[in-house]
Protein backbone atom coordinates (compact mmCIF):
# COMPACT_ATOMS: atom_id res chain seq x y z
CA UNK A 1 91.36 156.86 43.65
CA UNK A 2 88.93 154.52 46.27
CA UNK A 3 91.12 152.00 47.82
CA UNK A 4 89.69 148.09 47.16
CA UNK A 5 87.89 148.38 50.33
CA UNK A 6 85.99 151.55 49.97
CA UNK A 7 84.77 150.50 46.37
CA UNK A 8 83.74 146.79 48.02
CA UNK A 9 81.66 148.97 51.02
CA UNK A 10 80.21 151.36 48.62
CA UNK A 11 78.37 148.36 47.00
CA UNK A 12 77.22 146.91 49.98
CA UNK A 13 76.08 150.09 51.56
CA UNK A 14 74.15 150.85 48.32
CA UNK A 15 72.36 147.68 48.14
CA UNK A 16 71.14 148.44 52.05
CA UNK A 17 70.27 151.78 51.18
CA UNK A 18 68.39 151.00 48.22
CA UNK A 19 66.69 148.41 50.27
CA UNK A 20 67.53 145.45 48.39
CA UNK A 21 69.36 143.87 51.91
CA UNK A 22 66.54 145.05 54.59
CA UNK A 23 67.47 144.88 58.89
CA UNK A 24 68.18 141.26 59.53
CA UNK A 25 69.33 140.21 56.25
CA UNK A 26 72.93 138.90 56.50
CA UNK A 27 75.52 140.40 54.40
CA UNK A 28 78.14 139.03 53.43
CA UNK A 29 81.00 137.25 55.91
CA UNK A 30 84.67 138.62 55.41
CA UNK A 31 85.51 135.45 53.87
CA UNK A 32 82.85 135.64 51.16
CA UNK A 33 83.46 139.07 50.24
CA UNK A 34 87.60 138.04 49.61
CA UNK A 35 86.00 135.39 47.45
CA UNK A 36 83.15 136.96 46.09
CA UNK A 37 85.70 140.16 45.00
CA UNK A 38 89.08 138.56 44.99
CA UNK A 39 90.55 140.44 47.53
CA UNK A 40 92.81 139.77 50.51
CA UNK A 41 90.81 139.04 54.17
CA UNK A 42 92.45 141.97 55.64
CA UNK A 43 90.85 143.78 53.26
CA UNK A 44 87.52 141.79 53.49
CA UNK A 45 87.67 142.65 57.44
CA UNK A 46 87.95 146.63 56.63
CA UNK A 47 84.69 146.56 54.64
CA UNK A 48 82.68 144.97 57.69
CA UNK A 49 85.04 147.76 59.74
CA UNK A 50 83.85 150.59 57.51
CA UNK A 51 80.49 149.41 57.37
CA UNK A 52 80.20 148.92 60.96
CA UNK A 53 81.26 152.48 61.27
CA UNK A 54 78.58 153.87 59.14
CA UNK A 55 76.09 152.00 61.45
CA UNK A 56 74.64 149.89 58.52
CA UNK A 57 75.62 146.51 59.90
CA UNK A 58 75.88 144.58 63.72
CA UNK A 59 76.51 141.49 64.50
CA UNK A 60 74.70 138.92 65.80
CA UNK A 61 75.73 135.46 67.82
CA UNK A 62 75.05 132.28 65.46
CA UNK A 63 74.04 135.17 62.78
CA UNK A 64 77.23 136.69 61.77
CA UNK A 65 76.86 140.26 60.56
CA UNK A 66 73.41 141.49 59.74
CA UNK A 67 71.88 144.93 58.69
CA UNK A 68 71.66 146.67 61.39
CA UNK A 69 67.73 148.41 62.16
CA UNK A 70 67.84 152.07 62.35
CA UNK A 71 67.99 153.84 65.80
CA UNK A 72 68.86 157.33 66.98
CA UNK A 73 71.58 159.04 67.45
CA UNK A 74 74.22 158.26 69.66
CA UNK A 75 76.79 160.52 71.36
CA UNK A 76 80.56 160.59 69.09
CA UNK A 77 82.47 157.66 69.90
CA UNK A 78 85.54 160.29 70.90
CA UNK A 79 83.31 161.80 73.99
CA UNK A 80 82.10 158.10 75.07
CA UNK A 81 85.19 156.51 74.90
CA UNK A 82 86.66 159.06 77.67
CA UNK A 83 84.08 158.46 79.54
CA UNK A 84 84.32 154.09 79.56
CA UNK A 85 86.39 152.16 81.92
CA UNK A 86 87.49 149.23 80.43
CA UNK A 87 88.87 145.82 81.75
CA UNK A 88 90.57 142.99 80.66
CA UNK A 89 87.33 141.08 80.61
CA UNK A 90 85.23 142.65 78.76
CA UNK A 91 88.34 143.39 76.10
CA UNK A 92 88.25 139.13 75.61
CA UNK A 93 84.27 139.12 76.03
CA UNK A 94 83.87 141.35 73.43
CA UNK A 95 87.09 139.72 71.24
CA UNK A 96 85.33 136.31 71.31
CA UNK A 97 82.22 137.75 70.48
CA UNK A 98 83.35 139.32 67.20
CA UNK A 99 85.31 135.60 66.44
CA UNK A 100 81.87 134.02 67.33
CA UNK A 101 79.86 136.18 64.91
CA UNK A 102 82.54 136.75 61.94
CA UNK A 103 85.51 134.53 62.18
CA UNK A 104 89.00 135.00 63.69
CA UNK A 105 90.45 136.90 60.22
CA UNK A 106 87.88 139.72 61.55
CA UNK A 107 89.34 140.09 64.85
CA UNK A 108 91.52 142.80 65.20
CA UNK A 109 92.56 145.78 67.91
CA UNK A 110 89.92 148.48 65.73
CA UNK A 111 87.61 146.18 65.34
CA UNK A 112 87.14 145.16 68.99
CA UNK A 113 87.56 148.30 70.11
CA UNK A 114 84.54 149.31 67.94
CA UNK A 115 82.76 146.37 69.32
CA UNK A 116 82.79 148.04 72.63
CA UNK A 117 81.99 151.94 71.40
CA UNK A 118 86.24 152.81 72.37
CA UNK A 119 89.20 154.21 70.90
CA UNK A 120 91.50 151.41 69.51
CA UNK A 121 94.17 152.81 72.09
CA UNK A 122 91.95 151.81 75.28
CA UNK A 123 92.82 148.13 74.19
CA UNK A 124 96.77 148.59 74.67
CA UNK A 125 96.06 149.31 78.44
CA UNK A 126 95.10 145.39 78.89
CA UNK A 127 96.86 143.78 75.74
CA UNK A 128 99.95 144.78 73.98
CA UNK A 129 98.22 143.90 70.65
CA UNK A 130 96.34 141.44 67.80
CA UNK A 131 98.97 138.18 68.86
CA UNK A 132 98.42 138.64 72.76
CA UNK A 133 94.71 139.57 72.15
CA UNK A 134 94.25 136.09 70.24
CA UNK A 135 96.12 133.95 72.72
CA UNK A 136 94.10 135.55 76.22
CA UNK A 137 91.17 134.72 73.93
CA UNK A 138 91.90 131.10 73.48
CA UNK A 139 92.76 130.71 77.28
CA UNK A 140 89.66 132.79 78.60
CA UNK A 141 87.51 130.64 76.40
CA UNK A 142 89.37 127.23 78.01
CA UNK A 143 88.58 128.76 81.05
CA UNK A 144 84.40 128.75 80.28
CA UNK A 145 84.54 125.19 82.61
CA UNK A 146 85.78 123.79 85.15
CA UNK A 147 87.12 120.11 85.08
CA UNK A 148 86.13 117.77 87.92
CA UNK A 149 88.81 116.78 90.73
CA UNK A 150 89.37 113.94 90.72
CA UNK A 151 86.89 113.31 87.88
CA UNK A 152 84.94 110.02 87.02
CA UNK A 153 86.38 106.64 87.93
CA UNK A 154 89.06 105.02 85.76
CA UNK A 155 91.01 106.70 82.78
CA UNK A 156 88.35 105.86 79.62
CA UNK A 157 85.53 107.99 81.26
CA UNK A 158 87.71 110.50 82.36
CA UNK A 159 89.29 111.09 78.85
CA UNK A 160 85.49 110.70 77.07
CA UNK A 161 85.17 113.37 79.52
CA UNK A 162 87.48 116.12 78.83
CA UNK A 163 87.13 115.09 75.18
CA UNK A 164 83.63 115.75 75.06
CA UNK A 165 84.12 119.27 76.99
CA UNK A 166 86.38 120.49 74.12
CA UNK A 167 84.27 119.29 71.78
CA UNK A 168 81.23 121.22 73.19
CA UNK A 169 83.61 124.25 73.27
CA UNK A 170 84.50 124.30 69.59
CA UNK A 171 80.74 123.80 68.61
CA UNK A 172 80.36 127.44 70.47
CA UNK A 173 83.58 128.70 68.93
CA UNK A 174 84.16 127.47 65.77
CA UNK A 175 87.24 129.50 65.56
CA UNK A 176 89.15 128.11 68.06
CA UNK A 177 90.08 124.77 66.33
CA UNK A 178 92.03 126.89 64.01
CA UNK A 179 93.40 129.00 67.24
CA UNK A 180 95.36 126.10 68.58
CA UNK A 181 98.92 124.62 67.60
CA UNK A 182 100.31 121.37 68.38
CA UNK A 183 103.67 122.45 67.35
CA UNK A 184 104.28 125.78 68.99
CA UNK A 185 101.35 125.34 72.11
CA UNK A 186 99.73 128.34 73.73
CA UNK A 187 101.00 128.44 76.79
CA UNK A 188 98.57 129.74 78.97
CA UNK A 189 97.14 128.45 82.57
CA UNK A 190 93.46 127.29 81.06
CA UNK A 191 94.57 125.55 78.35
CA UNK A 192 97.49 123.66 80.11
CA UNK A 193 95.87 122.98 83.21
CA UNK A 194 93.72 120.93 80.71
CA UNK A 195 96.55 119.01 79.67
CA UNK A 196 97.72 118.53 82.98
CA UNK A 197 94.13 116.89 83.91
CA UNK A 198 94.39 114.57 80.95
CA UNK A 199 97.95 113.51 81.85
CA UNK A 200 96.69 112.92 85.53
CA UNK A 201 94.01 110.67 84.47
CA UNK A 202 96.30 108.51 82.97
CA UNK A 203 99.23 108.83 85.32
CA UNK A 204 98.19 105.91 87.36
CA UNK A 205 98.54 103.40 84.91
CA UNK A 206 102.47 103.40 85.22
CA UNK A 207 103.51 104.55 81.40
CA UNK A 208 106.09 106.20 79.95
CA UNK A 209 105.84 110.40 80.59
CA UNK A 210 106.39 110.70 76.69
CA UNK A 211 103.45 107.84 76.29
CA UNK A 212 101.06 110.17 78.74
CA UNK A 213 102.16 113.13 77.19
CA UNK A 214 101.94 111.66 73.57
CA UNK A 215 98.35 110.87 74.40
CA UNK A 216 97.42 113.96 75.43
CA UNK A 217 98.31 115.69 72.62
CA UNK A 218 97.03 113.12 70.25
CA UNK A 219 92.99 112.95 72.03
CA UNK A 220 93.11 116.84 71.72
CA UNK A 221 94.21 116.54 68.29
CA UNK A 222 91.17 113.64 67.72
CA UNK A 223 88.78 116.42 68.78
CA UNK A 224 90.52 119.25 66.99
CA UNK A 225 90.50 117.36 63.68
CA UNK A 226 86.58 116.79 63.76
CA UNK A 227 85.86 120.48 65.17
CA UNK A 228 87.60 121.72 62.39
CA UNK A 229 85.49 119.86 59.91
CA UNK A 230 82.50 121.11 61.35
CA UNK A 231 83.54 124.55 61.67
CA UNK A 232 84.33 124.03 57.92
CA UNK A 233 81.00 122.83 57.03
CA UNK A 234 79.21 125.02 59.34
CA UNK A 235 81.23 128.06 57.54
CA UNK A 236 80.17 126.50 54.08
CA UNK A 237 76.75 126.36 54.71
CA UNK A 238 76.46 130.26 55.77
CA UNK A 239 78.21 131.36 52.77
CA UNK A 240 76.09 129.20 50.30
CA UNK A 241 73.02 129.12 52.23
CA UNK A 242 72.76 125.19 51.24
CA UNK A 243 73.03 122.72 53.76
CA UNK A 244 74.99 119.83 54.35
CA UNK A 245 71.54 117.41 53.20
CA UNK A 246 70.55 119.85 50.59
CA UNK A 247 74.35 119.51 48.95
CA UNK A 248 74.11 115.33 49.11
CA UNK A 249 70.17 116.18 47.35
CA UNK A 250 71.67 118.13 44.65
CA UNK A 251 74.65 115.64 44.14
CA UNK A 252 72.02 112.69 44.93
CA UNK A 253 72.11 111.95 40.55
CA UNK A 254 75.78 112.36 40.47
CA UNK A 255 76.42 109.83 43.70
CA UNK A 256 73.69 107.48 42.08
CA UNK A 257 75.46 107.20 38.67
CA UNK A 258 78.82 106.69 40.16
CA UNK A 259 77.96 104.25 42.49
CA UNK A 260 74.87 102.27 40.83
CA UNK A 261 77.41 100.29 38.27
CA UNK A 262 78.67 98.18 40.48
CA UNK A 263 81.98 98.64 41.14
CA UNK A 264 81.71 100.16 44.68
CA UNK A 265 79.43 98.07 46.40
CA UNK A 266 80.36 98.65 49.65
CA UNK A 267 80.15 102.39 49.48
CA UNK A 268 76.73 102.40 47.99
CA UNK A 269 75.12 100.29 50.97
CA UNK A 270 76.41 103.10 52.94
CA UNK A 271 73.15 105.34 54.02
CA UNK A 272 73.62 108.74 53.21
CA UNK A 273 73.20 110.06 57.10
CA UNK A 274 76.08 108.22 57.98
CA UNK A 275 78.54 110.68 56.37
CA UNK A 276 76.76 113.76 57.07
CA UNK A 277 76.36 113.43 60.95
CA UNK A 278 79.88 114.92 62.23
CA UNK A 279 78.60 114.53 65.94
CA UNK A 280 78.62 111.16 65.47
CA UNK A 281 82.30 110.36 63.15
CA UNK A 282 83.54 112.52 66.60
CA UNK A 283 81.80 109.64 68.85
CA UNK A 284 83.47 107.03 66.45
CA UNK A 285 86.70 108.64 66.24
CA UNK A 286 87.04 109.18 69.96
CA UNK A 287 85.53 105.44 70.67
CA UNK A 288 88.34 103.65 68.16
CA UNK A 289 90.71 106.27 69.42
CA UNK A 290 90.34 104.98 73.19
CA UNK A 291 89.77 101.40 72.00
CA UNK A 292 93.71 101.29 70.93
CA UNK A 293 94.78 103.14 74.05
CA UNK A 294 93.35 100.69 75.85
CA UNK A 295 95.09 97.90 74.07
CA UNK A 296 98.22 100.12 74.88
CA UNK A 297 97.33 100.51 78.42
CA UNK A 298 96.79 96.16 79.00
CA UNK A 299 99.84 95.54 76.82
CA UNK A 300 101.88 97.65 78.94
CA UNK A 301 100.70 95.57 82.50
């Protein structure tokens, strides 16, 4: 009897096959194939595996997994992987690159390791396994800049500042909102030297350590909220194919109905490009956020 996954990749490799998905189409992410067949994202992630294997798919940056075009053979994975020195780096390079593509569910030890054309075992030399791999990802990727010393003058520019970094940062990896706890942190040197930065840029103005530290937390979590509704929408928007504009078009009746009678006049002066533009609820939210902290910071002398 086929296990879920087989009978799931037996589809899919039929339908590239046949033809029906050519090289370049995308195929399906691991989250749409748990919806699309009801199964569990573990499984989801051992279709794209067994897929992958076959050499029907590859992924592609800000593409996700695509049919892959046909090329020669290739020497057996078992008489390459003696042959390939690994290191740590390229283990997280290649790690991010599969969260990039397909989402954090599809990043595991196999899968990496067939990223990078290796037995899963050549992994274990630089990570004990999945939980270490995920947290040296997180901290090589808050390790992509480097903060200024000291940084602009006075604290507002230099908190718009590292805000705006980690917002740039989750736009590349829309994974790593969901990567990050505020209740059990990550503690590794990229990511705290970050919140060391913010604390410094705010140690000056004589607070409370809990108030600086409190703050810290809380503009991370300003950008982590709104990175997490993009990477939702961004997600959305591969697995329907419709857009954020093309989803207000199609709802454009329904909106006009409920708010033509009257009884929400405020929301219907609203334009409609003022809810869909995330970039700019992130300026707003990080503006009013600071706005308040300043009031903080002139109450407090």
């Amino acid at each position: 009897m086929e296990a879920p996954y087989e009978s799931v990749a037996k589809e899919l490799r039929t339908r590239i096959l046949t033809g029906e998905l050519r090289p370049g189409d995308r195929v399906p992410s691991v989250r749409e194939i748990a919806r699309r067949w009801g199964i569990a994202l573990a499984t989801a992630t051992k279709v794209t595996a067994a897929l992958r294997d076959a050499g029907l798919v590859e992924t592609k940056v800000g593409s996700g997994t695509v049919v892959a075009r046909p090329r020669g053979r290739h020497p057996s994975r078992a008489g390459s992987a003696a042959r390939v020195v690994l290191t740590k780096g390229q283990v997280l390079r290649a790690a991010v690159l599969v969260a990039d593509g397909e989402g954090i569910e599809a990043v595991s030890m196999r899968r990496v390791a067939v990223e990078l054309g290796v037995g899963a075992m050549s992994l274990y030399r630089h990570v004990a396994g999945k939980d270490e791999l995920l947290t040296e990802m997180v901290d090589a990727v808050f390790g992509e800049y480097e903060l200024p010393e000291p940084g602009p003058a006075g604290w507002r520019a230099k908190l718009e500042l590292i805000a705006r970094r980690q917002w740039d940062l989750c736009r590349r990896h829309l994974w790593l909102p969901a990567a990050v706890s505020f209740t059990r942190p990550l503690l590794v040197p990229n990511l705290t030297a970050q919140t060391e930065w913010t604390m410094r840029a705010i140690d000056c103005l004589g607070l409370p350590a809990e108030v600086c530290v409190r703050e810290a937390l809380t503009l991370h979590g300003v950008v982590i909220t709104a990175a997490r509704a993009m990477a939702d929408e961004i997600e959305a928007e591969q697995e329907t194919g419709i857009s954020l504009d093309r989803w207000w078009m199609d709802r454009r009746r329904r909106a006009d109905e409920l708010l033509s009678g009257g009884r929400f006049p405020l929301l219907a002066a609203v334009p409609e490009e003022v809810v869909a533009d995330l970039s700019e609820l992130f300026e707003y939210s990080l503006a009013r956020h600071l706005d308040g902290f300043g009031v903080l910071v002139s109450r407090s002398g």
